[in-house]
N, C-alpha and C. Protein backbone atom coordinates (compact mmCIF):
# COMPACT_ATOMS: atom_id res chain seq x y z
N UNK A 1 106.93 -41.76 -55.35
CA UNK A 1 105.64 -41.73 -54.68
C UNK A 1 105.73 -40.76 -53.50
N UNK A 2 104.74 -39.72 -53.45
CA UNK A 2 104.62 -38.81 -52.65
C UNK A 2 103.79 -39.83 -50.69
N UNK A 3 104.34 -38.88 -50.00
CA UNK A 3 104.17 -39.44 -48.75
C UNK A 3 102.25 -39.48 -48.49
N UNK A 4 101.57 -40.41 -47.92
CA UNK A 4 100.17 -40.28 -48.29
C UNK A 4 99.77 -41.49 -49.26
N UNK A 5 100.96 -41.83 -50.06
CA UNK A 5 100.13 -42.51 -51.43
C UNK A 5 99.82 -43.87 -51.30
N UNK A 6 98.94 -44.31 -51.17
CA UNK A 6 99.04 -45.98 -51.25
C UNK A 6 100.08 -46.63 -52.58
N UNK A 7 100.37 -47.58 -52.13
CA UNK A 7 101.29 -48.67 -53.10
C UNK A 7 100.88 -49.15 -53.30
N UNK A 8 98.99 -49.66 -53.17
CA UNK A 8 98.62 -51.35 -53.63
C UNK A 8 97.83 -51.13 -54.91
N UNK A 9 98.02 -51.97 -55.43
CA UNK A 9 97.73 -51.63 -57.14
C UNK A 9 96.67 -52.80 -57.45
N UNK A 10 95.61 -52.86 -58.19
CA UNK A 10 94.67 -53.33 -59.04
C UNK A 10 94.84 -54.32 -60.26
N UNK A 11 95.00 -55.04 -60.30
CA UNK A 11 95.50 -56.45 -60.96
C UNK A 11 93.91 -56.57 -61.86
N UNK A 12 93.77 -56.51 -62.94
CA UNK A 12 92.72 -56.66 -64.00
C UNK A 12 92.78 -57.62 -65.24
N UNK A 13 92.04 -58.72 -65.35
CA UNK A 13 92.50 -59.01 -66.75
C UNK A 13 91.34 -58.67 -68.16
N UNK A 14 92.28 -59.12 -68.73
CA UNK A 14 91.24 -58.35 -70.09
C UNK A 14 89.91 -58.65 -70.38
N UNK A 15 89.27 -57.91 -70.23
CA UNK A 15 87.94 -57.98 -70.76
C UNK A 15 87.25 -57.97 -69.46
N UNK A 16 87.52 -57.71 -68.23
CA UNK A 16 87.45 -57.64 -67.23
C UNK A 16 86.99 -55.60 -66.82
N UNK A 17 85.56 -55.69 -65.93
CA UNK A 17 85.30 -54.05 -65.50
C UNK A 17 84.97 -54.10 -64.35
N UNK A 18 85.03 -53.18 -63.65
CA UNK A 18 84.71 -52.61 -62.24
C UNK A 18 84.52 -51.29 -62.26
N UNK A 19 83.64 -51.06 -61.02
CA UNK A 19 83.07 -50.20 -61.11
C UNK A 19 83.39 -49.23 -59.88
N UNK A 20 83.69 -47.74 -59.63
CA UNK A 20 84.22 -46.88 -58.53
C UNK A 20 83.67 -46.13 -58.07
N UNK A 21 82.77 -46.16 -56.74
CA UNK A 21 82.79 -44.54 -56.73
C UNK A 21 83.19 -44.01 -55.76
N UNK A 22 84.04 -43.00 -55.91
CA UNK A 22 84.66 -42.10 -55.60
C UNK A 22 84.11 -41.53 -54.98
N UNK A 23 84.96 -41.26 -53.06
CA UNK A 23 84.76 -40.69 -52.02
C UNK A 23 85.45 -39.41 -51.88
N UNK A 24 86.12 -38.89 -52.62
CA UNK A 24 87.06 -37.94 -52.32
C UNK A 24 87.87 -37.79 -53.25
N UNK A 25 88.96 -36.87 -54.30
CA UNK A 25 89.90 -36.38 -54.80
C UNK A 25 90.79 -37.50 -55.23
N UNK A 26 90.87 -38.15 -55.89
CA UNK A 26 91.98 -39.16 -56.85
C UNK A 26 92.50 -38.76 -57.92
N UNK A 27 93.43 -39.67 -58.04
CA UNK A 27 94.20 -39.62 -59.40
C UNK A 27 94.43 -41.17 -59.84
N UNK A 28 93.86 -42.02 -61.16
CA UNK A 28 93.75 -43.20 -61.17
C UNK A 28 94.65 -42.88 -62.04
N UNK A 29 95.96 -44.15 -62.20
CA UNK A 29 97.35 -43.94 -62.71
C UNK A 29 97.43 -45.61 -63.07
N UNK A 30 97.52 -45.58 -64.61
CA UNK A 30 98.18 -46.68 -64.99
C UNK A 30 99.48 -47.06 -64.72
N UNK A 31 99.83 -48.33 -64.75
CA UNK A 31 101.07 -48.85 -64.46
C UNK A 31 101.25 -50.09 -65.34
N UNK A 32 100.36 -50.35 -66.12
CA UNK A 32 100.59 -51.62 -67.04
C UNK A 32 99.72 -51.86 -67.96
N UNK A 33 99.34 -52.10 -68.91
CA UNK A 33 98.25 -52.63 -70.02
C UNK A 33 97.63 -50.90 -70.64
N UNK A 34 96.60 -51.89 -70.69
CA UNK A 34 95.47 -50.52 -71.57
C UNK A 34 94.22 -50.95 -70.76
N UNK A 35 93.60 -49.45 -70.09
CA UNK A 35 92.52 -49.55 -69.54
C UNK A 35 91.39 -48.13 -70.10
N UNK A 36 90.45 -48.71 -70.65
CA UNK A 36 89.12 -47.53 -71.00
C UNK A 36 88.57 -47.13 -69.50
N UNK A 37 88.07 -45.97 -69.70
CA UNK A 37 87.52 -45.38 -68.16
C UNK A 37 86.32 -44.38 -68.81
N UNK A 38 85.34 -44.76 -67.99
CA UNK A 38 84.31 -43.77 -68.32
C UNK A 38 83.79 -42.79 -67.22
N UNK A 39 83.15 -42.18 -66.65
CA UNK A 39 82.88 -41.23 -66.04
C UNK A 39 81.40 -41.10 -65.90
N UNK A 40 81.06 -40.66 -64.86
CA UNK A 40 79.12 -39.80 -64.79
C UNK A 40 78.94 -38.77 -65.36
N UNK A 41 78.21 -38.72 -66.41
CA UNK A 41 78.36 -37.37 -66.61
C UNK A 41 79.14 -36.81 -67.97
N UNK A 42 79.78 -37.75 -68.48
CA UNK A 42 80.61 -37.26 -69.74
C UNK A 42 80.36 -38.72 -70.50
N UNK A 43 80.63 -37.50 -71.93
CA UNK A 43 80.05 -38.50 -73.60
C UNK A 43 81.22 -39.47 -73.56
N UNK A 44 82.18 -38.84 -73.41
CA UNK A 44 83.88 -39.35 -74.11
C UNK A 44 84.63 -40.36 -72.87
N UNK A 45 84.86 -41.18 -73.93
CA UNK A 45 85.49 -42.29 -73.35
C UNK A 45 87.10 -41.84 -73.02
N UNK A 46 87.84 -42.25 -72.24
CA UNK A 46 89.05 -41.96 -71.91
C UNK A 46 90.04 -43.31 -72.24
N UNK A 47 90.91 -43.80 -73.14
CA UNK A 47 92.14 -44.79 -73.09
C UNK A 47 93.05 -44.55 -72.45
N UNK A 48 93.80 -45.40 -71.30
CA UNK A 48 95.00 -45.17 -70.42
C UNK A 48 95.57 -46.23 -70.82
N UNK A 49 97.17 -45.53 -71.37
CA UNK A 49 98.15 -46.61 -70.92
C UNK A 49 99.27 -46.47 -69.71
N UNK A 50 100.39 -47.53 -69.82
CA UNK A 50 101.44 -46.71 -68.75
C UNK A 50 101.53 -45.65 -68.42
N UNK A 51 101.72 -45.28 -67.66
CA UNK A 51 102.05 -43.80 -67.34
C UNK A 51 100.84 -42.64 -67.39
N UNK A 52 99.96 -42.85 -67.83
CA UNK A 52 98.59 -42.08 -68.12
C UNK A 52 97.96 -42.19 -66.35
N UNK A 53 97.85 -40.56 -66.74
CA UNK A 53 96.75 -40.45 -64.94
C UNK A 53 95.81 -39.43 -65.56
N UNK A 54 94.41 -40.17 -64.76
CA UNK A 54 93.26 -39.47 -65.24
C UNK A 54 92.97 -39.06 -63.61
N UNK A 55 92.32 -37.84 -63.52
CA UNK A 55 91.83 -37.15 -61.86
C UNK A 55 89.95 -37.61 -62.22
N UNK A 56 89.83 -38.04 -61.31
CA UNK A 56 88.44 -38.39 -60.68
C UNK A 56 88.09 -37.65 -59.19
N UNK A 57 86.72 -37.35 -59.45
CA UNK A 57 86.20 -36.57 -58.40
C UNK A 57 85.13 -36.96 -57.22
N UNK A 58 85.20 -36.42 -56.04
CA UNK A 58 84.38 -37.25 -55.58
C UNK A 58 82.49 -36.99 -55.91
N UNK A 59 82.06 -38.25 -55.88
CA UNK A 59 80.67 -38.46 -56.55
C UNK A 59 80.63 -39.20 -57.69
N UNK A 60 81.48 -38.99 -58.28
CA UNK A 60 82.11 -39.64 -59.72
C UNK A 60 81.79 -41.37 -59.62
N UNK A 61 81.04 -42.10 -60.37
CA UNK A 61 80.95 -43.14 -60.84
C UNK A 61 82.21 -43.52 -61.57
N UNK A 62 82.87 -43.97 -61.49
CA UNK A 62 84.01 -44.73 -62.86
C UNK A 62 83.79 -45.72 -63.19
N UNK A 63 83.59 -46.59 -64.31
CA UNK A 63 83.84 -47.42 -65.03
C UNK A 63 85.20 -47.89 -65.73
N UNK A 64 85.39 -48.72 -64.92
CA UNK A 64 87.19 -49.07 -65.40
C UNK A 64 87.29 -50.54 -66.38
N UNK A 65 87.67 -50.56 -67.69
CA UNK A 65 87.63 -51.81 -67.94
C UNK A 65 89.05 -52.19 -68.54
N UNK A 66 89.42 -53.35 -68.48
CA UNK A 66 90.90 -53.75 -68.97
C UNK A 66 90.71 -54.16 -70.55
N UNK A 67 91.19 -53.58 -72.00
CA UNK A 67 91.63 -53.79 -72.95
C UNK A 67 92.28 -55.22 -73.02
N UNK A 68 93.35 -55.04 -71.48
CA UNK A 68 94.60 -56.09 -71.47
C UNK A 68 95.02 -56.28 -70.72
N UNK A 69 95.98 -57.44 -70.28
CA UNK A 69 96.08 -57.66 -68.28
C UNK A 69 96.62 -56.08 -68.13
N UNK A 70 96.18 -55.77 -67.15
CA UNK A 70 96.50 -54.21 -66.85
C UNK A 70 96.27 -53.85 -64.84
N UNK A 71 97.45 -52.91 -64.91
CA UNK A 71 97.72 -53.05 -63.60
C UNK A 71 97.62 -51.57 -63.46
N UNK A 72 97.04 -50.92 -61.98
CA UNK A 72 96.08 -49.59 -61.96
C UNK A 72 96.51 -49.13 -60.42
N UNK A 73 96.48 -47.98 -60.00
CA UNK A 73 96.06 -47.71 -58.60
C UNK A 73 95.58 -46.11 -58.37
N UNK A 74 94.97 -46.18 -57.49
CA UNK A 74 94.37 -44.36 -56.95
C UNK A 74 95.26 -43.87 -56.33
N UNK A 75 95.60 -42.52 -56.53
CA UNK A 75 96.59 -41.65 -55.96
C UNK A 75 96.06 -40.42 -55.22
N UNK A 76 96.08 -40.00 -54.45
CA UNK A 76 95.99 -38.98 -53.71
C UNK A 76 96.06 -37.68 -54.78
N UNK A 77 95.32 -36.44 -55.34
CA UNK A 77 95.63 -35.54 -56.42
C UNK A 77 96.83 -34.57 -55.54
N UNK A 78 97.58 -34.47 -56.72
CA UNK A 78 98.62 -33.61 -57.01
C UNK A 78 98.47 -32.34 -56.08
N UNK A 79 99.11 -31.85 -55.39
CA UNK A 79 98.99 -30.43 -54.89
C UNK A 79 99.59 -29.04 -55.93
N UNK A 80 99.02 -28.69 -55.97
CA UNK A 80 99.20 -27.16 -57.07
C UNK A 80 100.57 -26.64 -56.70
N UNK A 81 100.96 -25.93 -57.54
CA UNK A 81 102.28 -25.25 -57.42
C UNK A 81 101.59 -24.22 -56.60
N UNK A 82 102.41 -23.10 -56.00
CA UNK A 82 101.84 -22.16 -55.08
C UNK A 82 101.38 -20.90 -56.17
N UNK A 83 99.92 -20.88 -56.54
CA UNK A 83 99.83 -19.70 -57.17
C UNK A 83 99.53 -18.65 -56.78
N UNK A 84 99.75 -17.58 -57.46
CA UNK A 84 99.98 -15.93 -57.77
C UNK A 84 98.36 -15.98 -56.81
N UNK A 85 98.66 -14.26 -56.24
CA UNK A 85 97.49 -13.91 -55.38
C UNK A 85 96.31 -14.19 -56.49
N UNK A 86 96.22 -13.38 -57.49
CA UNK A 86 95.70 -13.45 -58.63
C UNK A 86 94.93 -14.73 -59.04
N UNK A 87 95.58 -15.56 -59.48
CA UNK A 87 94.93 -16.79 -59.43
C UNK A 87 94.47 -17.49 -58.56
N UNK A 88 94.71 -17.04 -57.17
CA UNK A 88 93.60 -17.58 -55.91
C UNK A 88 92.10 -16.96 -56.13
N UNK A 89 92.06 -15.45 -56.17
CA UNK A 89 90.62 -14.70 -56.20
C UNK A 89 89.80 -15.10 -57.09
N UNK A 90 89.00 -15.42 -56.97
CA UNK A 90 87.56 -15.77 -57.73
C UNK A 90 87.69 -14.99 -58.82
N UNK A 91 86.94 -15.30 -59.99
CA UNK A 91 87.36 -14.31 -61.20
C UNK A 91 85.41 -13.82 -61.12
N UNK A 92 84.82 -14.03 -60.53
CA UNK A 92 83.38 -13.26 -61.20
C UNK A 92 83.50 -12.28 -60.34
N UNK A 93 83.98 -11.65 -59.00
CA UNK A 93 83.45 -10.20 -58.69
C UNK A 93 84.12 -9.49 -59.70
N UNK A 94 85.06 -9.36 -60.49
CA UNK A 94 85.45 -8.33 -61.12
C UNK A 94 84.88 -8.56 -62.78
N UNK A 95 84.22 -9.69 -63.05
CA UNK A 95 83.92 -9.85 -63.75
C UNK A 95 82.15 -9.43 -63.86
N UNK A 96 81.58 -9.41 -62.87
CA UNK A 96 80.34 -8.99 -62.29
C UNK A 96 80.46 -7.40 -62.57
N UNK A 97 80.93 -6.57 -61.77
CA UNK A 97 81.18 -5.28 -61.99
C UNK A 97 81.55 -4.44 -63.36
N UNK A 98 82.14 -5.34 -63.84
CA UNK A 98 82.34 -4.83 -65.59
C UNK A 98 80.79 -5.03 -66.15
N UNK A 99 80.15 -5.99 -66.02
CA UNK A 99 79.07 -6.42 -66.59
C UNK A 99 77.90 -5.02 -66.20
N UNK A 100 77.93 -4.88 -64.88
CA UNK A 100 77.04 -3.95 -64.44
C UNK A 100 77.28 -2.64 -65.32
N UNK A 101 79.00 -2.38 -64.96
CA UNK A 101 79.12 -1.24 -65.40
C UNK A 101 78.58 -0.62 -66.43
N UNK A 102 79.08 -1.55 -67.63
CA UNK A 102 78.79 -1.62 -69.27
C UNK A 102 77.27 -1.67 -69.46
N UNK A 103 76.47 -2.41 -68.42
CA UNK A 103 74.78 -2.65 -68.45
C UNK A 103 73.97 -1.19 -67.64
N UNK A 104 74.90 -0.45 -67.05
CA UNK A 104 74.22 0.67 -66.36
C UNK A 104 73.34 1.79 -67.56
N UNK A 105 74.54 1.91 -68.29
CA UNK A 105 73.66 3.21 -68.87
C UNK A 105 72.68 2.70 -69.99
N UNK A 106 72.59 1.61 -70.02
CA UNK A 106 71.18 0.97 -71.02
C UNK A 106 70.09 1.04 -69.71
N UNK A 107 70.34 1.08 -68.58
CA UNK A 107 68.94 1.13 -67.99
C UNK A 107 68.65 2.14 -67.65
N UNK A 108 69.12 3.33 -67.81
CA UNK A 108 68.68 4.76 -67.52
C UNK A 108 67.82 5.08 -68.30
């Protein structure tokens, strides 16, 4: 467990739902059973078991329900490996400028 993380975990029994919403950047991480999770906004249902971490965003509604006694907690999200300049810069100005370019001589 990274420094930041809470330790207190979510005790659920089966057939049992609650409902989340999300203030800020998580990572909901099984630790026991089978839990379905649904989302705002998306068709597809998600199954978690042990070890399964799903990232939730803030605004995000969740729907958490237990399959089976199942034990859960929110994690603080992952910090990125340090990426390449490259992958910091926005990809549409250079993607903008190709577009123009290629669109210039159709409007002459």
């Amino acid at each position: 467990m990274s420094p930041g993380e809470s330790a207190s975990s979510v005790q659920m029994f089966p057939g049992e739902l609650r409902v989340l919403r999300i203030g800020r950047p998580l990572r909901l991480s099984v630790l026991q059973g089978r839990l379905w999770i649904t989302r705002t906004g998306e068709l597809d249902d998600h199954f978690l078991g042990p070890g399964d971490e799903i990232a939730v965003a803030p605004g995000d509604r969740v729907w958490v329900g237990a399959e089976s006694a199942a034990c859960w907690r929110l994690l603080a999200p992952l910090r990125p490996a340090a990426a390449s300049h490259a992958a910091r810069r926005p990809w549409w100005p250079g993607w903008w400028r190709r577009r123009i370019a290629t669109a210039a001589p159709l409007l002459r």
